[in-house]
C-alpha atoms as a PDB file:
ATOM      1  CA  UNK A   1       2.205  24.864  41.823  1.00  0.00           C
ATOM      2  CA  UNK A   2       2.416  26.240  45.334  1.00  0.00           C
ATOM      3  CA  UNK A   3      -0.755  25.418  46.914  1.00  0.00           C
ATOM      4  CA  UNK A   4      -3.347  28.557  48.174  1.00  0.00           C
ATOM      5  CA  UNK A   5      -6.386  29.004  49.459  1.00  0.00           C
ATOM      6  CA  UNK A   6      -7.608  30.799  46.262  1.00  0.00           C
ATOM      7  CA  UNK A   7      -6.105  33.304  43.543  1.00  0.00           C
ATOM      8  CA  UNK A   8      -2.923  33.208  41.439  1.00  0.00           C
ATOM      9  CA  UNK A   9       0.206  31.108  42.756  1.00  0.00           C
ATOM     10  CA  UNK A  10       3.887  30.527  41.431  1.00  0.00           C
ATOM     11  CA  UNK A  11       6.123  27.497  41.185  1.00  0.00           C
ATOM     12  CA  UNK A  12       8.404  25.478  43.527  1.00  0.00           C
ATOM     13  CA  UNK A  13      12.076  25.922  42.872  1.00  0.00           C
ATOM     14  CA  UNK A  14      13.068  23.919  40.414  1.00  0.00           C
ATOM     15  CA  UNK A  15      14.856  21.616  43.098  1.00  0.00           C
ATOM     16  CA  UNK A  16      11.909  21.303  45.370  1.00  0.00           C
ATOM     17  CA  UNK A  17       9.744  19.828  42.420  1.00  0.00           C
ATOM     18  CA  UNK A  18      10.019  16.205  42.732  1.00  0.00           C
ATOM     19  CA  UNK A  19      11.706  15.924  38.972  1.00  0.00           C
ATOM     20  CA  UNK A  20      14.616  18.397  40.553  1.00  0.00           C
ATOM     21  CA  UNK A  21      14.992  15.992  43.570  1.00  0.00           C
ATOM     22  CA  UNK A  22      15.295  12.914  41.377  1.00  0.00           C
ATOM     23  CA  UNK A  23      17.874  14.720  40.022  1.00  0.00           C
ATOM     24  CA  UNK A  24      19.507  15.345  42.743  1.00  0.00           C
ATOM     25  CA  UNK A  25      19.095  11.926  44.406  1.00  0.00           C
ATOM     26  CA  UNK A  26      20.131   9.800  41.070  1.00  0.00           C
ATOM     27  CA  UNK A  27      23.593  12.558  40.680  1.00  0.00           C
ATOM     28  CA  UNK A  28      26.068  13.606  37.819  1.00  0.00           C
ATOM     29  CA  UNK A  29      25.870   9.904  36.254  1.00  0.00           C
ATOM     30  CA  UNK A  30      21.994  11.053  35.093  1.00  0.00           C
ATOM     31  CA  UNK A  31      20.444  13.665  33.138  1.00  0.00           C
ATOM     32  CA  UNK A  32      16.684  14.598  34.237  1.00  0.00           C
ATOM     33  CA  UNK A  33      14.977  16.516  31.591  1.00  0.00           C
ATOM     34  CA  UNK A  34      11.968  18.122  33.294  1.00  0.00           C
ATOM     35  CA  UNK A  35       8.863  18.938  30.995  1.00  0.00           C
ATOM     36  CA  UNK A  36       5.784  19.477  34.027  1.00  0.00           C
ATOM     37  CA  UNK A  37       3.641  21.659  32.619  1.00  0.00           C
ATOM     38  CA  UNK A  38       0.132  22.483  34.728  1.00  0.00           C
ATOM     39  CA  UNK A  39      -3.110  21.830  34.318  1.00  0.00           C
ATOM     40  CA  UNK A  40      -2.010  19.061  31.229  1.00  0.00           C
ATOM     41  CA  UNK A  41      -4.222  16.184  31.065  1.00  0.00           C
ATOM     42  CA  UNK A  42      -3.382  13.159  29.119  1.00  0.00           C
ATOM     43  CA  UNK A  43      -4.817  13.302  25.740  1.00  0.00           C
ATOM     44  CA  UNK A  44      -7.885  15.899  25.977  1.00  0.00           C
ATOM     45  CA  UNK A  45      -7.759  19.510  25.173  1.00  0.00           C
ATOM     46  CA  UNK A  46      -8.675  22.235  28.108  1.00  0.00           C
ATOM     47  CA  UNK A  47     -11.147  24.652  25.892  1.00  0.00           C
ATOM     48  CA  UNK A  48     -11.430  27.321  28.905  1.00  0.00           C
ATOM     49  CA  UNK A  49      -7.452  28.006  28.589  1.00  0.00           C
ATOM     50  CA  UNK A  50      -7.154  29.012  24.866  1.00  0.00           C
ATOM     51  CA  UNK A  51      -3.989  31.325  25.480  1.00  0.00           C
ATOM     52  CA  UNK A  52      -1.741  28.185  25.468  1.00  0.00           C
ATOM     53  CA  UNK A  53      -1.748  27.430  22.261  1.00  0.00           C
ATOM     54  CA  UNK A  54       0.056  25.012  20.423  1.00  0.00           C
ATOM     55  CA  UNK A  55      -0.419  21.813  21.358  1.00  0.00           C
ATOM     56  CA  UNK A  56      -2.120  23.298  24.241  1.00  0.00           C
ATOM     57  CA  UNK A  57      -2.627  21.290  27.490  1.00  0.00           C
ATOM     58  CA  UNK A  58      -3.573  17.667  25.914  1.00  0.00           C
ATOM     59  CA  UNK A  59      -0.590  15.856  26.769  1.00  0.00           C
ATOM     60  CA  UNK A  60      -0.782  13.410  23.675  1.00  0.00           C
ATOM     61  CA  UNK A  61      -0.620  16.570  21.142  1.00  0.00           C
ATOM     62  CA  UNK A  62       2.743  17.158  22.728  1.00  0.00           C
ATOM     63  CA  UNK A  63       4.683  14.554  24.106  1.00  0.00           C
ATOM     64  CA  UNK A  64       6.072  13.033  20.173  1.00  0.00           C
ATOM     65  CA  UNK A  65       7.699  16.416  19.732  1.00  0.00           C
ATOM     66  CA  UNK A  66       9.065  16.347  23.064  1.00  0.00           C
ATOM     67  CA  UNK A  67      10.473  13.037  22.820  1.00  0.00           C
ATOM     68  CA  UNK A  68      12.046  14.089  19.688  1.00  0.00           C
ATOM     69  CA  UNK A  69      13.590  17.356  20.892  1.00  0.00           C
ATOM     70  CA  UNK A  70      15.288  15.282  23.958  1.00  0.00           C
ATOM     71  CA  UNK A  71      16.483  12.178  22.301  1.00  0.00           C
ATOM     72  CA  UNK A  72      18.480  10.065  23.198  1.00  0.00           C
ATOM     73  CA  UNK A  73      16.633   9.249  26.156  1.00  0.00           C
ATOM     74  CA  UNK A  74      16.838   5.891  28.153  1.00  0.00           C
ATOM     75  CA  UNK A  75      13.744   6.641  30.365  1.00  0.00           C
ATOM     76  CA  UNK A  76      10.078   8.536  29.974  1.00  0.00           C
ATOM     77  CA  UNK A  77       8.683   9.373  33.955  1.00  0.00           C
ATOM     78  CA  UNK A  78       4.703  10.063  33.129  1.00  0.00           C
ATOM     79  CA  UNK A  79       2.677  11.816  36.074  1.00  0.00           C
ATOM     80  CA  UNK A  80      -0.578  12.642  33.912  1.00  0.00           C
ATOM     81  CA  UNK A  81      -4.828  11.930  34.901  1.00  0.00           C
ATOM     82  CA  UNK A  82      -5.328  14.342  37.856  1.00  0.00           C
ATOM     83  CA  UNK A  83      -6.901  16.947  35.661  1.00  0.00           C
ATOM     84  CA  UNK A  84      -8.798  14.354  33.373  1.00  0.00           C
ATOM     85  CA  UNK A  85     -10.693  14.380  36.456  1.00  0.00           C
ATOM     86  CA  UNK A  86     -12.038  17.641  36.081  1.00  0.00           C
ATOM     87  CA  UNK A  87     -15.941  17.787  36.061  1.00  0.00           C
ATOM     88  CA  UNK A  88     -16.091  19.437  32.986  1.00  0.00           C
ATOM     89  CA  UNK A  89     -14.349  16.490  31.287  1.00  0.00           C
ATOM     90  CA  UNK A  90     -16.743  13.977  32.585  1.00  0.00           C
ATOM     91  CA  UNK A  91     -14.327  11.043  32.288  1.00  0.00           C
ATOM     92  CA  UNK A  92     -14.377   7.905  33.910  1.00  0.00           C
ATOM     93  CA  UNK A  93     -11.225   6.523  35.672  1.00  0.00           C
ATOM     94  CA  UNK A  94     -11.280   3.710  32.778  1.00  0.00           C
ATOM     95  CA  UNK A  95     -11.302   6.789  30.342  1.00  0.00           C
ATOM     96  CA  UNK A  96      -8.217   8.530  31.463  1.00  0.00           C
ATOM     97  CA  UNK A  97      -6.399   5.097  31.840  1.00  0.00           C
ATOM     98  CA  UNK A  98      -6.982   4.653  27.649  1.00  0.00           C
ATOM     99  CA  UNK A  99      -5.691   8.074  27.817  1.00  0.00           C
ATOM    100  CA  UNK A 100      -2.734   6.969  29.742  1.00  0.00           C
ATOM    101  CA  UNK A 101      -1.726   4.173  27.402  1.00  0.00           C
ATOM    102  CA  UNK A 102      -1.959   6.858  24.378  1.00  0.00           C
ATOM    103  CA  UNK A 103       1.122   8.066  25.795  1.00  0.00           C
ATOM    104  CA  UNK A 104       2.928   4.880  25.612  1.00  0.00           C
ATOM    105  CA  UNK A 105       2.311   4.330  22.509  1.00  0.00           C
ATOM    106  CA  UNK A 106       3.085   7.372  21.207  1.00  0.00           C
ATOM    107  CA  UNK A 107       6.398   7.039  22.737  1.00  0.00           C
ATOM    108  CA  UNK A 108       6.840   3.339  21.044  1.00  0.00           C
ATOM    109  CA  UNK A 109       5.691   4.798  18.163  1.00  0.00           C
ATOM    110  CA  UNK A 110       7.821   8.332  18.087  1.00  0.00           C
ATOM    111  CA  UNK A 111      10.838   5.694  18.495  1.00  0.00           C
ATOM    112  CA  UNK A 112      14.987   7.585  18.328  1.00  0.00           C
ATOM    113  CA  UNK A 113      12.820  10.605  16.852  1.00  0.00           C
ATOM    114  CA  UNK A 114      13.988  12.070  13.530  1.00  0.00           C
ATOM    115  CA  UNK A 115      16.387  10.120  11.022  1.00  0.00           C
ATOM    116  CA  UNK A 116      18.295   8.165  14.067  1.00  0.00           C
ATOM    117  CA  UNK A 117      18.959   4.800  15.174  1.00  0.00           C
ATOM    118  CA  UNK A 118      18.529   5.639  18.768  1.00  0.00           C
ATOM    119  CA  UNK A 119      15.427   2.997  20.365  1.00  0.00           C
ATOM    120  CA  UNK A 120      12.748   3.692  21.616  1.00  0.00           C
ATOM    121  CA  UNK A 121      13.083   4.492  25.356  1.00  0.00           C
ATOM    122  CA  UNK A 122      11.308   2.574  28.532  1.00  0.00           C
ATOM    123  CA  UNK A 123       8.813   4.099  29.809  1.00  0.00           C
ATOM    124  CA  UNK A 124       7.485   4.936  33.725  1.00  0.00           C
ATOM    125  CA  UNK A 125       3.846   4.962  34.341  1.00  0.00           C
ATOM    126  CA  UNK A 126       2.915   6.950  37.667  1.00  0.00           C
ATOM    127  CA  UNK A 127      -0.480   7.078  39.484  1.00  0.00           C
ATOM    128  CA  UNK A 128      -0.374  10.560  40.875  1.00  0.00           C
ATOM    129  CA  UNK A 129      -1.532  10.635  44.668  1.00  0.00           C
ATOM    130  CA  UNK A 130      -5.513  10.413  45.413  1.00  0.00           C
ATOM    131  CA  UNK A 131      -6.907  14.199  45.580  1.00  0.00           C
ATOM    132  CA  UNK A 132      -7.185  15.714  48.660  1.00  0.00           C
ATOM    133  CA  UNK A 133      -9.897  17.239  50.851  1.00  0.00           C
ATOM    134  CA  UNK A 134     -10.679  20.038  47.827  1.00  0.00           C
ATOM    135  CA  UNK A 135     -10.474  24.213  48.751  1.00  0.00           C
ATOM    136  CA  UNK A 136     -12.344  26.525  48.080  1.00  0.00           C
ATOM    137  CA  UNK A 137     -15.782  25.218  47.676  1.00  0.00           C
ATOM    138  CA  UNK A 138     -15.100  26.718  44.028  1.00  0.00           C
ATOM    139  CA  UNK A 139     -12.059  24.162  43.547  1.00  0.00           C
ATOM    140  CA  UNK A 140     -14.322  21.703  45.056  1.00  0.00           C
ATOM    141  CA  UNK A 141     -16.763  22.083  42.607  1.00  0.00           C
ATOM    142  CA  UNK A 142     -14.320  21.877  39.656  1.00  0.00           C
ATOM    143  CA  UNK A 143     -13.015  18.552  40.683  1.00  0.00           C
ATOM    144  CA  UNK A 144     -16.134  17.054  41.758  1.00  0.00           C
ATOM    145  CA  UNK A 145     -16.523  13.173  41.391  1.00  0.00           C
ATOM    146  CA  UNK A 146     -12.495  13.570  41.160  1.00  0.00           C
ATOM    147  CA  UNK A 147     -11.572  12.196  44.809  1.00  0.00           C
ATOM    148  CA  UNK A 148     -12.918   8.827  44.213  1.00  0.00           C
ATOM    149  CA  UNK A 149     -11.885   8.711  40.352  1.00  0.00           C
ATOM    150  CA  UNK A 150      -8.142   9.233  41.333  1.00  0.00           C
ATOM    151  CA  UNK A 151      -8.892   6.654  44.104  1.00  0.00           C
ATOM    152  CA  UNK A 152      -9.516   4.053  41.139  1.00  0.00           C
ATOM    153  CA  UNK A 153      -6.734   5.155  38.880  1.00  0.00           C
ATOM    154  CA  UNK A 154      -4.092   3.507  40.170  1.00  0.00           C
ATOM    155  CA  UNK A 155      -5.585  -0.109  39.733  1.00  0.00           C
ATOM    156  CA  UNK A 156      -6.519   0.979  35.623  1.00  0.00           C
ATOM    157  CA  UNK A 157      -3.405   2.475  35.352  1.00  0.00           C
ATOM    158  CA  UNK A 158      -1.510  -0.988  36.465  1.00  0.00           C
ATOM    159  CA  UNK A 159      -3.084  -3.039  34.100  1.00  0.00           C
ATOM    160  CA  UNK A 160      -2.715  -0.245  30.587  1.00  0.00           C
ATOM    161  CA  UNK A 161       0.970  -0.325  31.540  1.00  0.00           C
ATOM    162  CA  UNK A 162       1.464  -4.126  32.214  1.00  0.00           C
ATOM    163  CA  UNK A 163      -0.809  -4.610  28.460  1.00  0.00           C
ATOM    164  CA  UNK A 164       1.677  -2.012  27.097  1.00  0.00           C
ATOM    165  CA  UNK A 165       5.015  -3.205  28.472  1.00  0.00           C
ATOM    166  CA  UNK A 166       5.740  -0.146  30.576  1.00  0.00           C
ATOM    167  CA  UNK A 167       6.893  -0.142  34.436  1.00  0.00           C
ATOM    168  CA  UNK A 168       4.367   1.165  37.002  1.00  0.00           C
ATOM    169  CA  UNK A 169       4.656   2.881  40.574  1.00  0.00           C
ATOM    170  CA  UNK A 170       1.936   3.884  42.486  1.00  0.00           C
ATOM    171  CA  UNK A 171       2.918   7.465  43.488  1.00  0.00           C
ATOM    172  CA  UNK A 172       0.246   7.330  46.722  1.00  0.00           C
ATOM    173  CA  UNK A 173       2.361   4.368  48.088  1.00  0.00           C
ATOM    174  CA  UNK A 174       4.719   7.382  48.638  1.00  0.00           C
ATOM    175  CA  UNK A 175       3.443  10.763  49.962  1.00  0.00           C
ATOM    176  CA  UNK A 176      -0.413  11.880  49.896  1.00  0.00           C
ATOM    177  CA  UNK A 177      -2.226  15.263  48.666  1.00  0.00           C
ATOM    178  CA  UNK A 178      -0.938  17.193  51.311  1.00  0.00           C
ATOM    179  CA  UNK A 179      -1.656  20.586  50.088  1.00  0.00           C
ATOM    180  CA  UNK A 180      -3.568  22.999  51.311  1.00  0.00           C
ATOM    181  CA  UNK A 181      -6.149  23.062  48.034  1.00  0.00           C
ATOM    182  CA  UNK A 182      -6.300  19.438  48.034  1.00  0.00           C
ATOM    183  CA  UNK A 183      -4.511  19.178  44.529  1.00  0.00           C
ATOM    184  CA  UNK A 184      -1.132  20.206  44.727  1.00  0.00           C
ATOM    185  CA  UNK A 185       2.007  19.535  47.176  1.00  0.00           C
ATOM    186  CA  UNK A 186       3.888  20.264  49.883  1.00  0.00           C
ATOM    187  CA  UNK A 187       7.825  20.293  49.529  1.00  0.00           C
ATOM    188  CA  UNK A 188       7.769  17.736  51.921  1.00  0.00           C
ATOM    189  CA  UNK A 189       5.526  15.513  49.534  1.00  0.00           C
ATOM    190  CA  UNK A 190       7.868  16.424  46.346  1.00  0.00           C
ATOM    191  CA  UNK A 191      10.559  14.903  48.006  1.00  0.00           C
ATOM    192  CA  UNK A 192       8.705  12.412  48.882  1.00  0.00           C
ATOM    193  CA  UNK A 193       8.105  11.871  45.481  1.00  0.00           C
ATOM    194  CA  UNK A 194      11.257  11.939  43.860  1.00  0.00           C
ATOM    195  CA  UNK A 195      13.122   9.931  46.557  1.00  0.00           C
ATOM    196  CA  UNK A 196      10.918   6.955  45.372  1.00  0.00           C
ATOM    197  CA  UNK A 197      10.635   7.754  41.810  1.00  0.00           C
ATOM    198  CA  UNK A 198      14.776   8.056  41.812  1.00  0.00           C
ATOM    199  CA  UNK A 199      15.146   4.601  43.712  1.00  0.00           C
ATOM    200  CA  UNK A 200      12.563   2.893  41.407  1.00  0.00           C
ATOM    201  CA  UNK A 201      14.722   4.846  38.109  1.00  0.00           C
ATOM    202  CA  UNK A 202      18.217   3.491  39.609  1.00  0.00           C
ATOM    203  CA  UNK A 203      16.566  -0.253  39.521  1.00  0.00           C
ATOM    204  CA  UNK A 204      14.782   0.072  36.020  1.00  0.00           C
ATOM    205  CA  UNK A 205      18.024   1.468  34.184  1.00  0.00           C
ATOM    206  CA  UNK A 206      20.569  -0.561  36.014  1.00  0.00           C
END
């Protein structure tokens, strides 16, 4: 999302968003499949947006029959835990890390997909940046407790993918919260973002 004060927003251009610059910075020898989707969490169900329905916003509901649709794939990039956050979802940063290595599994476990011999691919583990200083006081209030619980994810986050077998980057070694709303990102940060993501790609496939 573009960040705002308040209200209704729209998207970055699909090669400001840091998956389009990874795919810009890795070139025509790679294929980047983006699947961002906002507001998903990693393995918990958002009750106060019942219009997407489906598998909804609970990243773990989803991600087999993603895998499946995009196979063969070499590489998963996972950016998930900012909205576990959320006050309403009272979950520790411990919480969302379990929640985390769901998603590993599931893609160990989801394998080539349907009737293939394709492998399972690696998988990339990313600790999105620490929140921000949170706008409007109504935003503020959502995420409260969040600031310091995506403070600690990185560290949880570390040791679920080391236990799991799946690479890590700290994503706040590389650009900050930067918005305006103290959630979302500047362009600037995207780039950021998918500069480092690309170069740590490049080393994991090659």
């Amino acid at each position: 999302f573009i960040p705002v004060e308040s209200g209704s927003t729209t998207r970055y251009p699909a090669d400001v968003r840091w998956p389009g610059v990874i795919k810009t910075v890795l070139g025509q020898n790679y294929e980047v499949i983006e699947e961002g989707l906002s507001a998903r969490t990693t393995d918990i169900p958002d009750p106060t947006l019942p219009h997407i329905s489906g598998a909804g916003l609970d990243g773990s509901a989803y991600l087999s029959s993603a895998l499946a649709t995009h196979q063969p794939l070499d590489l998963i990039v996972i950016m998930l835990g900012t909205n576990d956050v959320k006050k309403m979802f009272d979950r520790s940063p411990y919480r969302i890390a379990l929640g985390m290595g769901k998603l590993i599994d599931i893609v160990a476990q989801t394998k080539g997909g349907v009737g293939t011999s394709y492998p399972a691919p690696k998988v990339l583990v990313l600790a999105p940046p620490p929140l921000g200083k949170l706008f409007p006081e109504a935003r503020a209030e959502r995420f409260a407790g969040g600031v310091e619980k995506t403070k600690a994810l990185p560290g949880y986050y570390e040791a679920v993918a080391k236990a799991a077998g799946a690479e890590f980057l700290d994503v706040g070694t590389l650009t900050t919260t930067d918005g305006i709303d103290g959630v979302h990102l500047s362009p600037e940060a995207h780039k950021a973002i998918g500069i480092g993501v690309a170069e740590r790609v490049k080393s994991i496939l090659q």
